[in-house]
PDB file of N, CA and C in Angstrom:
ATOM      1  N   UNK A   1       7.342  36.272 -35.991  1.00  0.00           N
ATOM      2  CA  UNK A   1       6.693  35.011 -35.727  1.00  0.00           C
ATOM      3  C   UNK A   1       7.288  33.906 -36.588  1.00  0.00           C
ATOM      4  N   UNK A   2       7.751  34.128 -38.041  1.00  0.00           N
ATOM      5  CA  UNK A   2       8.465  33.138 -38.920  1.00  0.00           C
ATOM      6  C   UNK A   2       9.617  32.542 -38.466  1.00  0.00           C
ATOM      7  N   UNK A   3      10.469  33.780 -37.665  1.00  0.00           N
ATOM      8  CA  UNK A   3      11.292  33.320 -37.308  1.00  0.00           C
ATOM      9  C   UNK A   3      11.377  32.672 -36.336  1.00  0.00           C
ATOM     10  N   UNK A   4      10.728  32.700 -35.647  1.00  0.00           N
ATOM     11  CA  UNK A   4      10.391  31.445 -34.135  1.00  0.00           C
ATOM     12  C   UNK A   4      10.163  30.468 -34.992  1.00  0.00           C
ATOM     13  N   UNK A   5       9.229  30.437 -35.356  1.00  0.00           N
ATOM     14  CA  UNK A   5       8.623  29.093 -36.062  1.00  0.00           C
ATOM     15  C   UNK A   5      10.218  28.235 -36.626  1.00  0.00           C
ATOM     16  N   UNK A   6      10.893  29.071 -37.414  1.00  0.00           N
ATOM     17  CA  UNK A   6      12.192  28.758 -38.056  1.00  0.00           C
ATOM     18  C   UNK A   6      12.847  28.152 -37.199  1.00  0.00           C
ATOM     19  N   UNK A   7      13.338  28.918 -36.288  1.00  0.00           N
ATOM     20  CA  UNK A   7      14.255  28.809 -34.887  1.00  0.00           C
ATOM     21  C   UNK A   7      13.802  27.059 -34.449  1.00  0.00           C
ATOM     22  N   UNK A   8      12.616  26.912 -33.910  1.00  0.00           N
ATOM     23  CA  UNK A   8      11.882  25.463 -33.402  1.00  0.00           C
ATOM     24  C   UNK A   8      11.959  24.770 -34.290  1.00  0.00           C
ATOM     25  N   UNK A   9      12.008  25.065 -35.517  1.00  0.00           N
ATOM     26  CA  UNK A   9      12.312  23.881 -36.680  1.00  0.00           C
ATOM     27  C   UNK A   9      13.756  23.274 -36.565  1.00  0.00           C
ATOM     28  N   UNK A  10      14.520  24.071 -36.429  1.00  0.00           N
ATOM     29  CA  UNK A  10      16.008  24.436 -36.522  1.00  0.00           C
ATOM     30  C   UNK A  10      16.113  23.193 -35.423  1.00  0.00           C
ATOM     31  N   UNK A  11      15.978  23.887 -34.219  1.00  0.00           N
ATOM     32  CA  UNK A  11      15.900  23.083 -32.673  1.00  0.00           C
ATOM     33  C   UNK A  11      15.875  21.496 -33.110  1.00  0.00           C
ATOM     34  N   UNK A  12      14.694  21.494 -33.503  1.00  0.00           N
ATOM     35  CA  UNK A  12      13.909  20.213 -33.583  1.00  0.00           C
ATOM     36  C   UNK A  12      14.795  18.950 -34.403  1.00  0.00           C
ATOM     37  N   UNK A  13      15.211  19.617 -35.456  1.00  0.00           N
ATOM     38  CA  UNK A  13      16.181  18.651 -36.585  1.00  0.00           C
ATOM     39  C   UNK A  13      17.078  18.340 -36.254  1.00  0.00           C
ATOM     40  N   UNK A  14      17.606  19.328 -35.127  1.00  0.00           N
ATOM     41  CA  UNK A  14      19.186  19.409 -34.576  1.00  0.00           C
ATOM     42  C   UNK A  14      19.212  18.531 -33.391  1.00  0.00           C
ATOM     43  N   UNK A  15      18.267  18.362 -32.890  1.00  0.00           N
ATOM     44  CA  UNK A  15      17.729  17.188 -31.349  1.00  0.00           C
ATOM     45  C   UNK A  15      17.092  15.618 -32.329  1.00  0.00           C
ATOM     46  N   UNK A  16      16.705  16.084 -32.988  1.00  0.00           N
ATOM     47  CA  UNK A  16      16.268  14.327 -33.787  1.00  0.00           C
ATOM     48  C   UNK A  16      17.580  13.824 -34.230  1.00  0.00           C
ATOM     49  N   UNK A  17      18.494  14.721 -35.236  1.00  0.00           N
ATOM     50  CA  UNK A  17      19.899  14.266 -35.827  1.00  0.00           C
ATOM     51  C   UNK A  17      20.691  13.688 -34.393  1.00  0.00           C
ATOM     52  N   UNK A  18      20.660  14.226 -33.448  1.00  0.00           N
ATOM     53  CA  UNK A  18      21.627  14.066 -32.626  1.00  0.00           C
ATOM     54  C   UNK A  18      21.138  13.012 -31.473  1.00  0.00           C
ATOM     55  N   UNK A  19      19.597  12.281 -31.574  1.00  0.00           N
ATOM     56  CA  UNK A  19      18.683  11.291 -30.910  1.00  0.00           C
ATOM     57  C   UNK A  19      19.194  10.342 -32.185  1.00  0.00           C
ATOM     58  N   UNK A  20      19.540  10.547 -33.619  1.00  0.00           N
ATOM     59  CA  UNK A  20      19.547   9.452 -33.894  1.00  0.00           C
ATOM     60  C   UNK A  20      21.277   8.843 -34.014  1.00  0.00           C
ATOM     61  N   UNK A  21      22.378   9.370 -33.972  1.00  0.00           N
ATOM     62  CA  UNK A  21      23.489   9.754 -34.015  1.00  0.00           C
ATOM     63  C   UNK A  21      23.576   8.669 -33.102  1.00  0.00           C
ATOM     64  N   UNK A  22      23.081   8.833 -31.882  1.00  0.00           N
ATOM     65  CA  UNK A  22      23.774   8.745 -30.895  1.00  0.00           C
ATOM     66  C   UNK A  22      23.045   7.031 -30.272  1.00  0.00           C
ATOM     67  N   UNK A  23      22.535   6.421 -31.756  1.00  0.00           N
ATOM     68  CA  UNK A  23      22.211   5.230 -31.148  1.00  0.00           C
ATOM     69  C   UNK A  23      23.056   4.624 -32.391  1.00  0.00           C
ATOM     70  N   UNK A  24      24.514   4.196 -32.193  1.00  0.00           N
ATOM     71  CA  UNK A  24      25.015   3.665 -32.643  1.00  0.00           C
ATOM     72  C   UNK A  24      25.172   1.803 -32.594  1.00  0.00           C
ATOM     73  N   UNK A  25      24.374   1.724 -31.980  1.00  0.00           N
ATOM     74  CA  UNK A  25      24.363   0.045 -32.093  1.00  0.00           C
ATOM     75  C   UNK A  25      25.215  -0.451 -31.197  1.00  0.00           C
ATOM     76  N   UNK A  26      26.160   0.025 -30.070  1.00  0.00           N
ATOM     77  CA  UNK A  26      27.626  -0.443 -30.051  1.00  0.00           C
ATOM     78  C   UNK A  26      26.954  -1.417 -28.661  1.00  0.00           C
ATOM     79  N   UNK A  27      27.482  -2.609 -28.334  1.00  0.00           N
ATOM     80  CA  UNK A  27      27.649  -3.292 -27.240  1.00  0.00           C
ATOM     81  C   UNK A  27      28.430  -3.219 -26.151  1.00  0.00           C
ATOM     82  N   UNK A  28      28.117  -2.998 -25.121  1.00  0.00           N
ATOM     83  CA  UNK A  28      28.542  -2.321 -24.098  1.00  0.00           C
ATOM     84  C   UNK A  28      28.638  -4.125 -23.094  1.00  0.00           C
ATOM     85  N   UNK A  29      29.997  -4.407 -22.700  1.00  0.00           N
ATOM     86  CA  UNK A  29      30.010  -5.389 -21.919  1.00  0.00           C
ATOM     87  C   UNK A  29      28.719  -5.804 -20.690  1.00  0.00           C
ATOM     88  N   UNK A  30      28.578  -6.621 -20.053  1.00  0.00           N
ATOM     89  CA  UNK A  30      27.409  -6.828 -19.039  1.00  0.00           C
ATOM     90  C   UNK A  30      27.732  -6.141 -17.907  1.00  0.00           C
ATOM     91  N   UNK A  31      27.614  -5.531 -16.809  1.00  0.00           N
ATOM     92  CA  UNK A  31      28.052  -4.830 -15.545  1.00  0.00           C
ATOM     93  C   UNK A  31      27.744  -6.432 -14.547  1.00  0.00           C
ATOM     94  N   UNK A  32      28.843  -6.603 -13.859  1.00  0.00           N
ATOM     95  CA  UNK A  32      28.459  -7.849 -12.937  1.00  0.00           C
ATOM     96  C   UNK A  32      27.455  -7.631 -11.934  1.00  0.00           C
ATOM     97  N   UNK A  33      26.619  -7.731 -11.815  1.00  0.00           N
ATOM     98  CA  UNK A  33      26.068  -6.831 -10.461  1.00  0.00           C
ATOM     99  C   UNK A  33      25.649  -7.718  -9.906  1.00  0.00           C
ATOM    100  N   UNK A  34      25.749  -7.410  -8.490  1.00  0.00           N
ATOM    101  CA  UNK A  34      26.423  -7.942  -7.237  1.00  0.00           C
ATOM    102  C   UNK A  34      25.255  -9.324  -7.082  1.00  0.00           C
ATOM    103  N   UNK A  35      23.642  -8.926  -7.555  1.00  0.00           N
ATOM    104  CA  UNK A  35      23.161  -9.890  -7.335  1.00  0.00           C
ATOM    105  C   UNK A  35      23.114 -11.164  -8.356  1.00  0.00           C
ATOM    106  N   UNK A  36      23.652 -10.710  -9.550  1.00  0.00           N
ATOM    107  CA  UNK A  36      23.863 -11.790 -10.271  1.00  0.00           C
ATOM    108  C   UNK A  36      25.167 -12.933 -10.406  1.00  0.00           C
ATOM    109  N   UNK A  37      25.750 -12.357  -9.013  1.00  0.00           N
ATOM    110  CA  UNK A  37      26.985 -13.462  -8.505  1.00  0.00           C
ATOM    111  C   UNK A  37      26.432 -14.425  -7.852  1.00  0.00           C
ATOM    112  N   UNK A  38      26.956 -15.601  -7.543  1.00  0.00           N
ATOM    113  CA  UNK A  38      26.956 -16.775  -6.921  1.00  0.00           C
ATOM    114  C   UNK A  38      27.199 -16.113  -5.794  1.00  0.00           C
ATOM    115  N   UNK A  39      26.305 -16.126  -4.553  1.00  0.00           N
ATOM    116  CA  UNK A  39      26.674 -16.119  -3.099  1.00  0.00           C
ATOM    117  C   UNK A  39      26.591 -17.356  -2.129  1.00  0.00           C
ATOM    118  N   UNK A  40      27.282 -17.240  -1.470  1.00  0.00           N
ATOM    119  CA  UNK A  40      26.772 -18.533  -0.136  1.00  0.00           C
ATOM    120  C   UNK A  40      25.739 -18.100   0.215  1.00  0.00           C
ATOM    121  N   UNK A  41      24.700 -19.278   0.011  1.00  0.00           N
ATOM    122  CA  UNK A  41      23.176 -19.232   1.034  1.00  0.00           C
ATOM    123  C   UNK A  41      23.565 -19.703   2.292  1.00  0.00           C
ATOM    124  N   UNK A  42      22.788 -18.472   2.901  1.00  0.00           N
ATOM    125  CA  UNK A  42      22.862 -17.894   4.447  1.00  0.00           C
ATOM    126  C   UNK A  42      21.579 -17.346   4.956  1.00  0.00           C
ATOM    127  N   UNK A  43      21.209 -17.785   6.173  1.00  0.00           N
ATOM    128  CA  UNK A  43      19.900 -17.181   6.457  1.00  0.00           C
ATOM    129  C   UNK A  43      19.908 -15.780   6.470  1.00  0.00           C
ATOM    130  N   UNK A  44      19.104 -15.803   5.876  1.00  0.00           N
ATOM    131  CA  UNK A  44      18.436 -13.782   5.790  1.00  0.00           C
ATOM    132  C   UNK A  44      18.191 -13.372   6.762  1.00  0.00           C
ATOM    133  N   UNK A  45      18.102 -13.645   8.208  1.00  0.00           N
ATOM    134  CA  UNK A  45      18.093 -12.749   9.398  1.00  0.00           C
ATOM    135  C   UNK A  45      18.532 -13.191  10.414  1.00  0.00           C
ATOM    136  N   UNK A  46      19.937 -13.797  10.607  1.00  0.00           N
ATOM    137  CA  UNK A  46      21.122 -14.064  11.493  1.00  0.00           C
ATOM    138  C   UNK A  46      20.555 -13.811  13.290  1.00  0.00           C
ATOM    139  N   UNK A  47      20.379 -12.325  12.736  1.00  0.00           N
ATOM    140  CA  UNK A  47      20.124 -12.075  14.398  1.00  0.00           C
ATOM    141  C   UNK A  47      19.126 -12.588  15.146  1.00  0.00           C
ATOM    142  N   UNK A  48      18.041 -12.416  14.248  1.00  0.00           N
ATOM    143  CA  UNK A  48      16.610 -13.019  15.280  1.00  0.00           C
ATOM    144  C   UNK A  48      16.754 -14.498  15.004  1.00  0.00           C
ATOM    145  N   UNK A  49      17.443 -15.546  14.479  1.00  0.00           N
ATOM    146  CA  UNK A  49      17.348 -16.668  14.400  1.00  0.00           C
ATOM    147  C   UNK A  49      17.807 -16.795  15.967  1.00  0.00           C
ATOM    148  N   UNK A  50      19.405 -16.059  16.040  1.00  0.00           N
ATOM    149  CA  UNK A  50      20.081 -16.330  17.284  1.00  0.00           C
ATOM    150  C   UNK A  50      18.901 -16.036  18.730  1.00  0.00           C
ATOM    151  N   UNK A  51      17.988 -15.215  18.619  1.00  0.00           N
ATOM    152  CA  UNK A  51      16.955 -14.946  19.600  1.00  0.00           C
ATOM    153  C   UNK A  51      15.853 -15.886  19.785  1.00  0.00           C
ATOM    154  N   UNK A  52      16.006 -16.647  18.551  1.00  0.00           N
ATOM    155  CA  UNK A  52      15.229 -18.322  19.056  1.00  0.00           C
ATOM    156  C   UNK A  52      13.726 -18.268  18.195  1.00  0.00           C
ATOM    157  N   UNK A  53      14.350 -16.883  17.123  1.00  0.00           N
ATOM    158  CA  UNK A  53      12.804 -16.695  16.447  1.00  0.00           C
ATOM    159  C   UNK A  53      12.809 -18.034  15.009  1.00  0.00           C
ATOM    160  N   UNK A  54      12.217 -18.354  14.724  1.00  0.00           N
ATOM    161  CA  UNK A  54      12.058 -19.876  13.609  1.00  0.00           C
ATOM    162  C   UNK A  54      11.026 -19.353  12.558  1.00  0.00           C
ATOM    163  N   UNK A  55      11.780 -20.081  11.305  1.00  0.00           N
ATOM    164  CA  UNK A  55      11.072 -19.514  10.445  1.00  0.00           C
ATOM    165  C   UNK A  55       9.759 -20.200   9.828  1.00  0.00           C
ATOM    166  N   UNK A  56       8.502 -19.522   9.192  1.00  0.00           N
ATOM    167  CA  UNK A  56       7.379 -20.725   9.391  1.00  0.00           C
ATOM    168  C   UNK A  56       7.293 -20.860   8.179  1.00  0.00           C
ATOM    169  N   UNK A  57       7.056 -21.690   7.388  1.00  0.00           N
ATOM    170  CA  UNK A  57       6.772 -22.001   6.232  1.00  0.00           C
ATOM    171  C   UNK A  57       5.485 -22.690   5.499  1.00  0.00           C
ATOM    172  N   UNK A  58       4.536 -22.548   6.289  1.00  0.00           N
ATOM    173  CA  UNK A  58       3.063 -23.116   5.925  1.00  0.00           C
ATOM    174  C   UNK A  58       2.364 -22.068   5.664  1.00  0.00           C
ATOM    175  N   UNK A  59       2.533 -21.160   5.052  1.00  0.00           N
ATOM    176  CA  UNK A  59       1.364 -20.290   4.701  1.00  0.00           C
ATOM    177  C   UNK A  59       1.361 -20.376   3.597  1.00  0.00           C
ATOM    178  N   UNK A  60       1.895 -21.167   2.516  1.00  0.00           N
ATOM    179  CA  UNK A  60       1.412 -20.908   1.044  1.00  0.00           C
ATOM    180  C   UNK A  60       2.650 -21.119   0.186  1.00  0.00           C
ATOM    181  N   UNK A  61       2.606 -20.527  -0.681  1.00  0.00           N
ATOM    182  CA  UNK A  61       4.169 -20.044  -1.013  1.00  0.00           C
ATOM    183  C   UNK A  61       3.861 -18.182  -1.521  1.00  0.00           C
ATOM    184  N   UNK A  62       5.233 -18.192  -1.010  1.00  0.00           N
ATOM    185  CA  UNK A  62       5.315 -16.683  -1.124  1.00  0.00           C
ATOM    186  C   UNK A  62       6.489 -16.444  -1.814  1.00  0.00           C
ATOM    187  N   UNK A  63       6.707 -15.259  -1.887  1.00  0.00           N
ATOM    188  CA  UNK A  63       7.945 -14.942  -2.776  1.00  0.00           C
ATOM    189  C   UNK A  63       9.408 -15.062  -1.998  1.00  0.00           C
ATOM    190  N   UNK A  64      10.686 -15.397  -2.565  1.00  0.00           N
ATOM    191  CA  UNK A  64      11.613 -15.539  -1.905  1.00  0.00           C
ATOM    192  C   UNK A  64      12.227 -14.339  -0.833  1.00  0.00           C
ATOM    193  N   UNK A  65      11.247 -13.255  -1.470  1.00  0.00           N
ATOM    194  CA  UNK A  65      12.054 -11.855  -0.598  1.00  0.00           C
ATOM    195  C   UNK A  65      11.504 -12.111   0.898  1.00  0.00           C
ATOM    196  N   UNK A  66       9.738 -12.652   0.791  1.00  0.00           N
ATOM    197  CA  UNK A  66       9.434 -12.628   1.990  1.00  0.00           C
ATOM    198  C   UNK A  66       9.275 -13.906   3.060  1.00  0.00           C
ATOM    199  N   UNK A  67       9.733 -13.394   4.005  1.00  0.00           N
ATOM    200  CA  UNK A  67      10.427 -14.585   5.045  1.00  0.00           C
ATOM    201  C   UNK A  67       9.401 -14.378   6.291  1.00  0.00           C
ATOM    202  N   UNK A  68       8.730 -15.462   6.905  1.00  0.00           N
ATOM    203  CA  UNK A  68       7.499 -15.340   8.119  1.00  0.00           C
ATOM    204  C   UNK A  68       8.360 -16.284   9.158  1.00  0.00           C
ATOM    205  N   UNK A  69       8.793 -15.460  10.214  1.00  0.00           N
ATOM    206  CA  UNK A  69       9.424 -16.037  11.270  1.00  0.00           C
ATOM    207  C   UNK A  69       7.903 -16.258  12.815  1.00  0.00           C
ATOM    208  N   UNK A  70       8.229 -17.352  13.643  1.00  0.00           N
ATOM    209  CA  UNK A  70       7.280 -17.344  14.957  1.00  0.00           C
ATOM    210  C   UNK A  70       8.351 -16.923  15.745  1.00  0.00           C
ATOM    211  N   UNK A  71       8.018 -16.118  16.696  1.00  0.00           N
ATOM    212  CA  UNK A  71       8.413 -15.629  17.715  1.00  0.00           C
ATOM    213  C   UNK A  71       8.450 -17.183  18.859  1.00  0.00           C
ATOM    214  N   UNK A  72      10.087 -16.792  19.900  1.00  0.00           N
ATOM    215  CA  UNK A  72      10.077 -17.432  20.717  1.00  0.00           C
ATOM    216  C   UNK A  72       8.796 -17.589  22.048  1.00  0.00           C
ATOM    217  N   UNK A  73       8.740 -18.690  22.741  1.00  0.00           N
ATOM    218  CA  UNK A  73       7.795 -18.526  23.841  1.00  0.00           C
ATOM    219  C   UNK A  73       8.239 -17.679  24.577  1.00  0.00           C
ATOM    220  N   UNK A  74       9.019 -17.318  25.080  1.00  0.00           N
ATOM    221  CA  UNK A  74      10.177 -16.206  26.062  1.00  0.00           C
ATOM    222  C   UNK A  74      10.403 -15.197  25.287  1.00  0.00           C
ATOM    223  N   UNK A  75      10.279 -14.069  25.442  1.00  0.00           N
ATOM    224  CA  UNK A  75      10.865 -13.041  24.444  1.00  0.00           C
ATOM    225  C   UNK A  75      11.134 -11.946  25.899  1.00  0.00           C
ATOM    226  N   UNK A  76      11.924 -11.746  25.628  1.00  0.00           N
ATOM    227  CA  UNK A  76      12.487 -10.152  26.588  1.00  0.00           C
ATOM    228  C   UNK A  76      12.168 -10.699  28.120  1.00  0.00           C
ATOM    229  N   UNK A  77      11.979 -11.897  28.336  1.00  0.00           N
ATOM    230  CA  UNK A  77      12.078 -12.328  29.831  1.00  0.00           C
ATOM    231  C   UNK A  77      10.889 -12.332  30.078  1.00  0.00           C
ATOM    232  N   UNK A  78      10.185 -12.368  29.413  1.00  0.00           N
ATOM    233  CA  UNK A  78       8.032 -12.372  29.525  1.00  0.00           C
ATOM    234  C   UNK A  78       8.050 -13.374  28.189  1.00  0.00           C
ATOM    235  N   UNK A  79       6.910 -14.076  29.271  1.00  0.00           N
ATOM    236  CA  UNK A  79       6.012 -15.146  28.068  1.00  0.00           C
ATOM    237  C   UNK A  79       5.055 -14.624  27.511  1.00  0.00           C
ATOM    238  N   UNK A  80       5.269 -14.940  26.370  1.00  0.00           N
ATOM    239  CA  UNK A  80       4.101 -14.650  25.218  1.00  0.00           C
ATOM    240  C   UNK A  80       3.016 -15.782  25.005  1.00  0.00           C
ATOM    241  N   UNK A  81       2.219 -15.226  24.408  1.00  0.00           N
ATOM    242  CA  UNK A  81       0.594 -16.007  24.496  1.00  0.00           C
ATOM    243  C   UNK A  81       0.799 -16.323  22.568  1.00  0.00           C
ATOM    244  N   UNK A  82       0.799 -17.592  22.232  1.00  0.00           N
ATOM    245  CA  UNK A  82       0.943 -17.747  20.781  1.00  0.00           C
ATOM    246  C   UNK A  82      -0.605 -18.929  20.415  1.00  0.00           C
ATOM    247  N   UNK A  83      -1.196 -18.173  19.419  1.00  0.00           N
ATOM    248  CA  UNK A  83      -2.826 -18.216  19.101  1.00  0.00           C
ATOM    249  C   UNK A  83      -2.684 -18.925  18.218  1.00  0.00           C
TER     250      UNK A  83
END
C-alpha cells in the first residue's frame, strides 16, 4: 500500500514539474484568421436576393449574424398571402 501511495506521489510531482516547465512565457505570433481580414461587404444571401426575396429591417436591432428577409409576392409561380 506504501508503495502505491509512493508511486502517485512520484506521478503527481512528475505531471506538476512538467505543467509547470512547459509554460514558458514564449509569444507565439497572431494566426490571421480568415475572419479577422478585411473582406468586401457583400450580401449574405446572393441567391434568394436574386429570387426577389428583400431584406426587412424593422424589427429591432438584432445581431449582425441574423438577417430577416420578406418573401416575394410570386414565389414558385403561386401567390402568396403576406399578413
Amino acid at each position: 500500500m506504501i508503495m502505491i501511495i509512493k508511486r502517485l506521489y512520484f506521478i503527481a510531482t512528475v505531471l506538476f514539474a512538467f505543467s509547470v516547465c512547459s509554460c514558458g512565457g514564449e509569444n507565439y505570433p497572431d494566426h490571421p484568421w480568415e475572419w479577422d481580414q478585411d473582406t468586401e461587404e457583400e450580401d449574405p444571401n446572393p441567391d434568394i436576393i436574386e429570387q426577389g426575396w428583400t431584406a426587412v429591417d424593422n424589427l429591432g436591432k438584432l445581431p449582425d449574424y441574423i438577417q430577416v428577409y420578406k418573401s416575394p409576392e410570386n414565389l414558385a409561380g403561386k401567390r402568396l398571402l403576406h399578413i
